[in-house]
PDB file of N, CA and C in Angstrom:
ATOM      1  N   UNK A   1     -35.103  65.125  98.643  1.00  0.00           N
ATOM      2  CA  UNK A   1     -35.597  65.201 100.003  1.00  0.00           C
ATOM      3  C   UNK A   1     -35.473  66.633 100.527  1.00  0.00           C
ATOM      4  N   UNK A   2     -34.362  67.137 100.145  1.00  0.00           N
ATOM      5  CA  UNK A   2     -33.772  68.481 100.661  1.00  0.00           C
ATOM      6  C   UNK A   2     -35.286  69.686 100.355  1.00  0.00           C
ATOM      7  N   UNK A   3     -35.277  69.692  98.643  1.00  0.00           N
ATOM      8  CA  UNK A   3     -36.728  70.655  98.473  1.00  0.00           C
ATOM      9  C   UNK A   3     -37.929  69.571  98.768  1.00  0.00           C
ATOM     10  N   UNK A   4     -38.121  68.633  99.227  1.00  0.00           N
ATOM     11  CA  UNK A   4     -39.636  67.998  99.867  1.00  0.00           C
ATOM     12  C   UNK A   4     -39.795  69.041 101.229  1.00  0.00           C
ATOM     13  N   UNK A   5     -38.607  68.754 102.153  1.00  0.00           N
ATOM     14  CA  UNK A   5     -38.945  69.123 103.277  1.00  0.00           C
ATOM     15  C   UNK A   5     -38.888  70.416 103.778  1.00  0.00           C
ATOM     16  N   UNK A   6     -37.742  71.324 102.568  1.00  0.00           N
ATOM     17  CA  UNK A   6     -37.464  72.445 102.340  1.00  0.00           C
ATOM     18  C   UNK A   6     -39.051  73.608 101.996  1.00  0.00           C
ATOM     19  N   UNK A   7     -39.811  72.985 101.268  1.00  0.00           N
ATOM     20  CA  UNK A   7     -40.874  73.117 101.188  1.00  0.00           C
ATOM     21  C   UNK A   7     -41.971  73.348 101.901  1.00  0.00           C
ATOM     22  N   UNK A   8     -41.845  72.557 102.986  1.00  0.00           N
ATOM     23  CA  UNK A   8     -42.844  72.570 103.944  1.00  0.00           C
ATOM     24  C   UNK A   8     -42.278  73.063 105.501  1.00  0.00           C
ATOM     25  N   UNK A   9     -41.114  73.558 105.089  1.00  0.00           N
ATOM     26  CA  UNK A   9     -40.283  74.355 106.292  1.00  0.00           C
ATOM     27  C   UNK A   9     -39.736  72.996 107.439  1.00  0.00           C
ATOM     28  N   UNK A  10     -39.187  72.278 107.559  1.00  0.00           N
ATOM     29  CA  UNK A  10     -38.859  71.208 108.032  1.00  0.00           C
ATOM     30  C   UNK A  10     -37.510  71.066 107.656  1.00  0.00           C
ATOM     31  N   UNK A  11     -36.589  72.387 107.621  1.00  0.00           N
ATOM     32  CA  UNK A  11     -35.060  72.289 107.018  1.00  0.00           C
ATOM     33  C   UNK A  11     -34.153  72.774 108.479  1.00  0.00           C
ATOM     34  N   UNK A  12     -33.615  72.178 109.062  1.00  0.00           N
ATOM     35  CA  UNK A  12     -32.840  72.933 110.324  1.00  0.00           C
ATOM     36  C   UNK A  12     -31.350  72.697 109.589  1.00  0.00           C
ATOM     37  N   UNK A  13     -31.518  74.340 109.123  1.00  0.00           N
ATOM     38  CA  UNK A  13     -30.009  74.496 108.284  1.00  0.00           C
ATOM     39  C   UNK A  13     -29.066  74.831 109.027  1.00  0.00           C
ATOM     40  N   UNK A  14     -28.720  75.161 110.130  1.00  0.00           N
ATOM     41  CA  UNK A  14     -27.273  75.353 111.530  1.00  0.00           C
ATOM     42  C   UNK A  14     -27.325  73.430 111.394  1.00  0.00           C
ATOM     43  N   UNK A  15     -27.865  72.733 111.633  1.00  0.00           N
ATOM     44  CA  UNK A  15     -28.065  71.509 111.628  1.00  0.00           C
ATOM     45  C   UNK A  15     -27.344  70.435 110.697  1.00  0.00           C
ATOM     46  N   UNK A  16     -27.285  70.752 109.509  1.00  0.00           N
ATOM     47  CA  UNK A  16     -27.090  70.759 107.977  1.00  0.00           C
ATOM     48  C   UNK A  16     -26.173  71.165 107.703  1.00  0.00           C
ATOM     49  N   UNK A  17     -25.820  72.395 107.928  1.00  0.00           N
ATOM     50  CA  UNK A  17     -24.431  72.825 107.864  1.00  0.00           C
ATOM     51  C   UNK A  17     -23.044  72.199 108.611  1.00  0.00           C
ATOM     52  N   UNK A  18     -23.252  72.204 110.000  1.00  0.00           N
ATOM     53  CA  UNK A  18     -22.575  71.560 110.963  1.00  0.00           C
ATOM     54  C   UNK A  18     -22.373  70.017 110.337  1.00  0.00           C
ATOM     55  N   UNK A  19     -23.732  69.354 110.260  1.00  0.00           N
ATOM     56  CA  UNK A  19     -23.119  67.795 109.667  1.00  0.00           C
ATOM     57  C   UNK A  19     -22.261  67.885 108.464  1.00  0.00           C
ATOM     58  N   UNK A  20     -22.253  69.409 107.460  1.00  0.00           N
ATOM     59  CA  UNK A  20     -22.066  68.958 106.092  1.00  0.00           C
ATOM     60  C   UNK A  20     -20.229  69.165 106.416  1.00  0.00           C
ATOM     61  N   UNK A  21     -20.162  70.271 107.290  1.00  0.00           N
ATOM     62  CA  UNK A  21     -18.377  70.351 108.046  1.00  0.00           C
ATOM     63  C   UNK A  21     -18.124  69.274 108.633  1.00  0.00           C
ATOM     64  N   UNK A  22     -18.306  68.392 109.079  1.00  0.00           N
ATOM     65  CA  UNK A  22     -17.697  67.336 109.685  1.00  0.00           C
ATOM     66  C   UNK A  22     -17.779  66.175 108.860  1.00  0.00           C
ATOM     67  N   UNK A  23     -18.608  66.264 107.873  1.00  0.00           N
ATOM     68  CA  UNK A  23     -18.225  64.911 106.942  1.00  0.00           C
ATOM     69  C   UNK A  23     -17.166  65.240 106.144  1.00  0.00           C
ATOM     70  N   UNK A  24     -17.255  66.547 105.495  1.00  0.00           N
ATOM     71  CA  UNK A  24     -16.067  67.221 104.886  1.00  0.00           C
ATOM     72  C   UNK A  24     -14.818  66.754 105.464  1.00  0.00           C
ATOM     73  N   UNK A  25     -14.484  67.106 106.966  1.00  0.00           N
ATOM     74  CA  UNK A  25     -13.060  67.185 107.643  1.00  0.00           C
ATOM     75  C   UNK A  25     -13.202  65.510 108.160  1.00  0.00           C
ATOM     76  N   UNK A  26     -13.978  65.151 108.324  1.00  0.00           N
ATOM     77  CA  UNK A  26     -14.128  63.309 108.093  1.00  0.00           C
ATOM     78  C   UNK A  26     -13.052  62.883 107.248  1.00  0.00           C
ATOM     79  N   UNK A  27     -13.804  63.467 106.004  1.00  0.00           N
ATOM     80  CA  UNK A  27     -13.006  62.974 104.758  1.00  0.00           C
ATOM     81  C   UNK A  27     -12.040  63.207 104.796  1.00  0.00           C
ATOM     82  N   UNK A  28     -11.474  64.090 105.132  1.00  0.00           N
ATOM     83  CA  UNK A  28      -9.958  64.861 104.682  1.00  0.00           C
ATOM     84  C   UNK A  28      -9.175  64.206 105.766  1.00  0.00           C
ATOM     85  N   UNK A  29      -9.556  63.809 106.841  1.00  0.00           N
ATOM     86  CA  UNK A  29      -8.544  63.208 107.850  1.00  0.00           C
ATOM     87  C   UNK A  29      -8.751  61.714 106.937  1.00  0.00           C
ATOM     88  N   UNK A  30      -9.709  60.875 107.052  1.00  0.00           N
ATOM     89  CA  UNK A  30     -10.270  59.666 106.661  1.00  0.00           C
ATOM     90  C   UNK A  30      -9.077  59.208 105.553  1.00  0.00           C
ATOM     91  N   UNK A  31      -9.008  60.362 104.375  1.00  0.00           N
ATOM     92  CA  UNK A  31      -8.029  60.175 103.236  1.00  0.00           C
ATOM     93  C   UNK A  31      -6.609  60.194 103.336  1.00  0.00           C
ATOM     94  N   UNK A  32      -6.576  61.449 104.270  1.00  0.00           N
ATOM     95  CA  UNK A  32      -4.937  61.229 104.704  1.00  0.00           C
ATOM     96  C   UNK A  32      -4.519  60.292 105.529  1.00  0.00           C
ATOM     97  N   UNK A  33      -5.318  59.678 105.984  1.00  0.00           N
ATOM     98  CA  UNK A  33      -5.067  58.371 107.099  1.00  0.00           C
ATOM     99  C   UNK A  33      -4.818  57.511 105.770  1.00  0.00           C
ATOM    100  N   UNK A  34      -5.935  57.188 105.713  1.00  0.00           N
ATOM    101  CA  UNK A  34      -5.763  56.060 104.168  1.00  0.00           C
ATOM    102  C   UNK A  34      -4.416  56.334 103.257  1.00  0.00           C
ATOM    103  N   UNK A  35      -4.197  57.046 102.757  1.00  0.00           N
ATOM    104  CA  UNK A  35      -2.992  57.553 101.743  1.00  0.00           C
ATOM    105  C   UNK A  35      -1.504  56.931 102.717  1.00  0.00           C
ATOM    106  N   UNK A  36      -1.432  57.814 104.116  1.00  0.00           N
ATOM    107  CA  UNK A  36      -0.365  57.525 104.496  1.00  0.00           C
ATOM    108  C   UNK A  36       0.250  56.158 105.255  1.00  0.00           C
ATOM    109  N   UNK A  37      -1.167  55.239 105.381  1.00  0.00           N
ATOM    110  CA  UNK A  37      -0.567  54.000 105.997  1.00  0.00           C
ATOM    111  C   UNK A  37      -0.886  52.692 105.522  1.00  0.00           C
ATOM    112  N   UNK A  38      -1.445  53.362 103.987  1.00  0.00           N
ATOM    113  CA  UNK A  38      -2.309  51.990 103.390  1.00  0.00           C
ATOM    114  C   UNK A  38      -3.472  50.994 103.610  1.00  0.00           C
ATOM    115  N   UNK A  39      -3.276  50.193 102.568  1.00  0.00           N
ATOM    116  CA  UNK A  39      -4.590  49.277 102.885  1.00  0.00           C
ATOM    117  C   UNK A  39      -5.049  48.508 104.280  1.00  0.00           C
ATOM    118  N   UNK A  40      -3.521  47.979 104.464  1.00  0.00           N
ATOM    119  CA  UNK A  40      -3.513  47.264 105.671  1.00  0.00           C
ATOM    120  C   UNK A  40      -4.236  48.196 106.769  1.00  0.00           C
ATOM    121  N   UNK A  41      -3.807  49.518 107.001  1.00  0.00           N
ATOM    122  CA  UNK A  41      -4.386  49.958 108.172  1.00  0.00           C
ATOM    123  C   UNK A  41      -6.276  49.909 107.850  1.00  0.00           C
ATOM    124  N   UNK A  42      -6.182  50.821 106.345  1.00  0.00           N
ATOM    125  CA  UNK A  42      -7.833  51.040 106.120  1.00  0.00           C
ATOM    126  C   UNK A  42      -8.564  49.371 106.599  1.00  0.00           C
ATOM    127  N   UNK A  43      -7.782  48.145 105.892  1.00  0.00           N
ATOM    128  CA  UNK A  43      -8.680  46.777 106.653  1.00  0.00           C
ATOM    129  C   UNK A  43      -8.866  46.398 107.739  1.00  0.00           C
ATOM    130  N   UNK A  44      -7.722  47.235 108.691  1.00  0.00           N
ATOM    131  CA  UNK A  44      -7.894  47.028 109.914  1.00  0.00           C
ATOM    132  C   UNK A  44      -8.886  47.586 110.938  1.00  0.00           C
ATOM    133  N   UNK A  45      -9.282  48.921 110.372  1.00  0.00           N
ATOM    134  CA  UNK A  45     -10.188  49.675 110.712  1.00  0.00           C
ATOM    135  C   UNK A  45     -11.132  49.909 110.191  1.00  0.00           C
ATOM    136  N   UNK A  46     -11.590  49.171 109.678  1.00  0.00           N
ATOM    137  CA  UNK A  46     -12.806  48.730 109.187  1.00  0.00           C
ATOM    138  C   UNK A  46     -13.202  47.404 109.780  1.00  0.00           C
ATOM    139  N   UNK A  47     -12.655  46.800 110.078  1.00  0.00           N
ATOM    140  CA  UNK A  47     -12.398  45.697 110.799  1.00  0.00           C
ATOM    141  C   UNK A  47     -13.202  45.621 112.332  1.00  0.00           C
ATOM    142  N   UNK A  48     -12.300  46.583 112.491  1.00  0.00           N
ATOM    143  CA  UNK A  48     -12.786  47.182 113.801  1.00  0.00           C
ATOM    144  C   UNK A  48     -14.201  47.578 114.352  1.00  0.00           C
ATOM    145  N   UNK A  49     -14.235  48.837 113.132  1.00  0.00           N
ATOM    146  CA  UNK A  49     -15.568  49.659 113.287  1.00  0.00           C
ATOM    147  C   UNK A  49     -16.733  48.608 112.969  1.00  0.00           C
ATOM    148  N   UNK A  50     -16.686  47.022 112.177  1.00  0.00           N
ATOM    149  CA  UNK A  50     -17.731  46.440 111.966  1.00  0.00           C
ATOM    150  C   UNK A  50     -17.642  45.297 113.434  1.00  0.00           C
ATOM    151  N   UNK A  51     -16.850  45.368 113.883  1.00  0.00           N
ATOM    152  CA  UNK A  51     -17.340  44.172 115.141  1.00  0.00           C
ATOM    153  C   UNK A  51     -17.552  44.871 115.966  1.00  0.00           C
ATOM    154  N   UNK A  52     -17.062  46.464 116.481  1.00  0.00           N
ATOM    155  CA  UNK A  52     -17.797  47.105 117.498  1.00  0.00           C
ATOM    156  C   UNK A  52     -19.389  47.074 117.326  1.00  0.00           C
ATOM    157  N   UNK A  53     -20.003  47.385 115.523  1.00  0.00           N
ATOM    158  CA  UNK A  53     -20.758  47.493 115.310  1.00  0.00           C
ATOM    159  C   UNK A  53     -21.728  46.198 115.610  1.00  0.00           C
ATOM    160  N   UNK A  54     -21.842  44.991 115.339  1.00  0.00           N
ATOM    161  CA  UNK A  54     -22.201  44.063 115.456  1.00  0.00           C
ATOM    162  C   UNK A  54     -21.920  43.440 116.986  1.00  0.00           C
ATOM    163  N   UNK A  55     -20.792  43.631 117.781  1.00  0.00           N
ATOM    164  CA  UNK A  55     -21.367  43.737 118.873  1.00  0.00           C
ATOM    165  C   UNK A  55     -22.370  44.972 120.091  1.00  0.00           C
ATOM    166  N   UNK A  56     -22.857  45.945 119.088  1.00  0.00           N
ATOM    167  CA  UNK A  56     -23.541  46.715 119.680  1.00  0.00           C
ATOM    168  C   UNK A  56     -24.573  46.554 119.441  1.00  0.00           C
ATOM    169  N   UNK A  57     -25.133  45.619 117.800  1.00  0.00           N
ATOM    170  CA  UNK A  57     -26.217  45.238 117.773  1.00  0.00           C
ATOM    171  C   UNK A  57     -26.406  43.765 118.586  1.00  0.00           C
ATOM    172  N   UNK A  58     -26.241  43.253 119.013  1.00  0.00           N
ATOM    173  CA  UNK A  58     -26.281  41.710 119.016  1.00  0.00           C
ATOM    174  C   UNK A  58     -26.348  42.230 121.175  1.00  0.00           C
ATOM    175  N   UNK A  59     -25.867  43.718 121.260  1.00  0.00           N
ATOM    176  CA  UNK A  59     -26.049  43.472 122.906  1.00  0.00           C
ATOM    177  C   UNK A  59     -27.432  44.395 122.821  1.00  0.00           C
ATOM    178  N   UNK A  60     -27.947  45.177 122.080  1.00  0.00           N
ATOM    179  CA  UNK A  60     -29.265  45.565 122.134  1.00  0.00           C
ATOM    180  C   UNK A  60     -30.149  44.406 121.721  1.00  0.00           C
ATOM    181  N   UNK A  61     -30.051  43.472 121.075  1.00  0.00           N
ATOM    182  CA  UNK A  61     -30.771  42.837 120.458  1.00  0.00           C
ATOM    183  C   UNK A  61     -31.016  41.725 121.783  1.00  0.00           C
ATOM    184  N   UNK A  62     -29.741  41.076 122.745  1.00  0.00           N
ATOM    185  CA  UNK A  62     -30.004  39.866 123.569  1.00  0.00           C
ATOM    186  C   UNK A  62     -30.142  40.584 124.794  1.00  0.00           C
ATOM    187  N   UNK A  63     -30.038  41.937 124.842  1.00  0.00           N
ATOM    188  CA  UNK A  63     -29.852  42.530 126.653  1.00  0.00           C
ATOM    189  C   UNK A  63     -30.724  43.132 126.827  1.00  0.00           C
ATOM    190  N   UNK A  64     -31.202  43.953 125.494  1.00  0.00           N
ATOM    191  CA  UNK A  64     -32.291  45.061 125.661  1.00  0.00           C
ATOM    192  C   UNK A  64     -33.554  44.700 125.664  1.00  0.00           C
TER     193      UNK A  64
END
């Protein structure tokens, strides 16, 4: 995708860059969270992040 759009000038690389640092430091917090409090926490927060998620679809879906 990168050389499709790269190609036809459709690359906003400040854009690209910025997302590619924050998934990076994502990770690196993401892992040390995980490492230092285990599974239990990672299921819990995941847990989490999928019923916020599903109630954010389910209030666009009956409200919107």
């Amino acid at each position: 995708a990168l050389l499709f759009f790269g190609a036809h000038g459709h690359v906003l690389l400040a854009v690209g860059l910025a997302m590619a640092l924050f998934n990076i430091g994502g990770a690196q917090v993401g892992s040390h969270l995980a490492i230092r409090h285990g599974a239990g926490f990672v299921r819990r927060a995941f847990l989490a992040v999928a019923t916020v998620f599903i109630l954010k679809f389910a209030w666009d879906t009956l409200v919107v």
